[in-house]
C-alpha atoms as a PDB file:
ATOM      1  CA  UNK A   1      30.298 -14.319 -16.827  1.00  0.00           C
ATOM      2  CA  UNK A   2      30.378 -13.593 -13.041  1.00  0.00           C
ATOM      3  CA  UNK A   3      26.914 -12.344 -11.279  1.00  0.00           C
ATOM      4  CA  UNK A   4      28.985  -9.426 -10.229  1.00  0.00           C
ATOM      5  CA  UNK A   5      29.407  -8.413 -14.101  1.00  0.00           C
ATOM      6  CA  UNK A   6      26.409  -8.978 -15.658  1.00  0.00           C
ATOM      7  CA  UNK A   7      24.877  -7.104 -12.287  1.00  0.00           C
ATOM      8  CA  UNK A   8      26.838  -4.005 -13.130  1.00  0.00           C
ATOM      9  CA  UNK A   9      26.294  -4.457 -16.703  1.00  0.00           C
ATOM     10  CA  UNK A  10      22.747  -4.203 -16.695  1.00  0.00           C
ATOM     11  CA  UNK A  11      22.135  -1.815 -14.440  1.00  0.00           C
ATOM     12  CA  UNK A  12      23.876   0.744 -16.599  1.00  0.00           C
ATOM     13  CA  UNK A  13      21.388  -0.431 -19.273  1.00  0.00           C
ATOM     14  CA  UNK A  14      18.319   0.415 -17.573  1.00  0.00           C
ATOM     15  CA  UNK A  15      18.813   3.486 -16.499  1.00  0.00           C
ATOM     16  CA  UNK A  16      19.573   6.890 -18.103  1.00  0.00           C
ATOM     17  CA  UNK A  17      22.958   8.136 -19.101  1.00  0.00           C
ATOM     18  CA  UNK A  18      22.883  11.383 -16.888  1.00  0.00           C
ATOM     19  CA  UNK A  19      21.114   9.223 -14.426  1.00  0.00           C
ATOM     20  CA  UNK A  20      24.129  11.009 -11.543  1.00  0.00           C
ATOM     21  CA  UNK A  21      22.481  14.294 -12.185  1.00  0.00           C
ATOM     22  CA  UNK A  22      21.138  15.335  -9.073  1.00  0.00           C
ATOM     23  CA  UNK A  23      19.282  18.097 -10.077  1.00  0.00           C
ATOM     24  CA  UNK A  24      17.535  16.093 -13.030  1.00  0.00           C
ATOM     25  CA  UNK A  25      16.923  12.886 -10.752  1.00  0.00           C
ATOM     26  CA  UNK A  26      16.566  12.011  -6.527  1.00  0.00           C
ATOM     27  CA  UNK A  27      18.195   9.275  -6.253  1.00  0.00           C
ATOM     28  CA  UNK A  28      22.132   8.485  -6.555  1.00  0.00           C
ATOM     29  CA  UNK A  29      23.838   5.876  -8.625  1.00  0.00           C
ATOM     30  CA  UNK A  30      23.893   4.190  -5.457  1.00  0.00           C
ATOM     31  CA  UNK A  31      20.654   4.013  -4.581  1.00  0.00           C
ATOM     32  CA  UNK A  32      19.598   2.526  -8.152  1.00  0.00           C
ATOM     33  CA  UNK A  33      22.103  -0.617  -6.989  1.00  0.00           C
ATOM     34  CA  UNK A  34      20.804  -1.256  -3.606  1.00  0.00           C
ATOM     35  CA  UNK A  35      17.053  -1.468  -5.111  1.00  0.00           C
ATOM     36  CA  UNK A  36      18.449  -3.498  -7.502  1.00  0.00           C
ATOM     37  CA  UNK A  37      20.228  -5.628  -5.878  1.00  0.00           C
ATOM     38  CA  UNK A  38      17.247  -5.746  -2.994  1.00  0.00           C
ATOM     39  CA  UNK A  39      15.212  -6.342  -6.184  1.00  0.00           C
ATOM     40  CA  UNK A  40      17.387  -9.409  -7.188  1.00  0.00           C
ATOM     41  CA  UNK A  41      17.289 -10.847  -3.461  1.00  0.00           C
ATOM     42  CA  UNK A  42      13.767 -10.854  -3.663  1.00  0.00           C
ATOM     43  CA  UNK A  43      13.208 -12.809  -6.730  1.00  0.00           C
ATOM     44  CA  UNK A  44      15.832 -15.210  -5.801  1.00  0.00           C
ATOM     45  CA  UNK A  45      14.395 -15.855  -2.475  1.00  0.00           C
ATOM     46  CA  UNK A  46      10.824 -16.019  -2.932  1.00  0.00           C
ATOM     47  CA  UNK A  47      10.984 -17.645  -6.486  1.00  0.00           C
ATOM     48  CA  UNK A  48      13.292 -20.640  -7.299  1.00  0.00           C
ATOM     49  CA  UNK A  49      14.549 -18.857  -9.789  1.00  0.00           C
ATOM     50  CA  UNK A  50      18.678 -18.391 -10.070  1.00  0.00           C
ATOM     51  CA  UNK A  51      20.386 -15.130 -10.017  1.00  0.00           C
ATOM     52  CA  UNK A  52      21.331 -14.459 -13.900  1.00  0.00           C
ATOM     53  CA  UNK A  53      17.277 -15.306 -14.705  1.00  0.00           C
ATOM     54  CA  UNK A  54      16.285 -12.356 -11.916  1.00  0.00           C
ATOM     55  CA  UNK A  55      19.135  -9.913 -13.409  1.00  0.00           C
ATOM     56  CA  UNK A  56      17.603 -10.479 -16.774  1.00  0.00           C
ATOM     57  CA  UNK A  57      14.118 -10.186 -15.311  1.00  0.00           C
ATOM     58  CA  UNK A  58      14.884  -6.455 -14.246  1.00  0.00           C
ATOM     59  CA  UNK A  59      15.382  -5.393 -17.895  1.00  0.00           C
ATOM     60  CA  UNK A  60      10.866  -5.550 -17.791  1.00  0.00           C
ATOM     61  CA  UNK A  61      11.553  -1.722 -15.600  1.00  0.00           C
ATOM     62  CA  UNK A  62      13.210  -0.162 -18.417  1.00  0.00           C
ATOM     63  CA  UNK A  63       9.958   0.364 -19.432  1.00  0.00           C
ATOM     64  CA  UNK A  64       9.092   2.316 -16.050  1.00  0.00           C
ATOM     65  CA  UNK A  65      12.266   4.039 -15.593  1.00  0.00           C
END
Protein backbone atom coordinates (compact mmCIF):
# COMPACT_ATOMS: atom_id res chain seq x y z
CA UNK A 1 0.00 0.00 0.00
CA UNK A 2 1.42 3.47 -0.91
CA UNK A 3 2.76 5.82 2.14
CA UNK A 4 0.31 8.28 0.77
CA UNK A 5 -2.67 5.74 1.73
CA UNK A 6 -1.90 4.33 4.76
CA UNK A 7 -0.94 8.24 5.77
CA UNK A 8 -4.49 9.29 5.06
CA UNK A 9 -5.82 6.18 6.42
CA UNK A 10 -4.64 6.55 9.75
CA UNK A 11 -5.01 9.81 10.36
CA UNK A 12 -8.76 9.49 10.07
CA UNK A 13 -8.32 6.79 12.76
CA UNK A 14 -6.87 8.84 15.36
CA UNK A 15 -8.81 11.49 15.47
CA UNK A 16 -12.52 12.18 16.17
CA UNK A 17 -15.30 11.92 13.68
CA UNK A 18 -16.55 15.63 14.05
CA UNK A 19 -12.94 16.43 14.40
CA UNK A 20 -13.93 19.62 11.33
CA UNK A 21 -16.11 21.15 13.95
CA UNK A 22 -14.73 24.35 14.62
CA UNK A 23 -16.62 25.29 17.38
CA UNK A 24 -15.99 21.83 19.23
CA UNK A 25 -12.13 21.79 18.27
CA UNK A 26 -9.10 24.69 17.20
CA UNK A 27 -7.52 23.19 14.85
CA UNK A 28 -8.61 22.25 11.09
CA UNK A 29 -8.40 18.94 9.36
CA UNK A 30 -5.47 20.48 7.97
CA UNK A 31 -3.62 21.27 10.66
CA UNK A 32 -3.97 17.58 12.19
CA UNK A 33 -1.96 16.51 8.68
CA UNK A 34 0.82 18.92 8.77
CA UNK A 35 1.64 17.80 12.58
CA UNK A 36 1.36 14.60 11.38
CA UNK A 37 3.14 14.54 8.70
CA UNK A 38 5.91 16.96 10.62
CA UNK A 39 5.46 14.16 13.20
CA UNK A 40 6.40 11.41 10.61
CA UNK A 41 9.50 13.56 9.27
CA UNK A 42 10.76 13.59 12.57
CA UNK A 43 10.83 10.01 13.37
CA UNK A 44 12.12 9.17 10.03
CA UNK A 45 14.92 11.55 10.26
CA UNK A 46 16.19 11.29 13.62
CA UNK A 47 15.47 7.46 13.99
CA UNK A 48 16.41 4.90 11.25
CA UNK A 49 13.26 3.88 11.28
CA UNK A 50 11.16 3.69 7.69
CA UNK A 51 8.06 5.57 7.02
CA UNK A 52 5.13 2.79 7.41
CA UNK A 53 6.92 1.88 11.12
CA UNK A 54 6.55 5.93 12.09
CA UNK A 55 2.81 6.01 10.57
CA UNK A 56 2.06 3.06 12.74
CA UNK A 57 3.96 4.62 15.63
CA UNK A 58 1.41 7.64 15.68
CA UNK A 59 -1.51 5.31 16.52
CA UNK A 60 0.41 5.56 20.60
CA UNK A 61 -1.59 9.55 20.44
CA UNK A 62 -4.90 8.12 20.13
CA UNK A 63 -4.57 7.81 23.54
CA UNK A 64 -3.92 11.73 23.96
CA UNK A 65 -6.21 12.93 21.40
Amino acid sequence: MPISLVFFETWKKLFPQEMANRRKYVSSLTGFQIALSLTIFKLTKYRPIPHLEAIQQLRNLKNYC
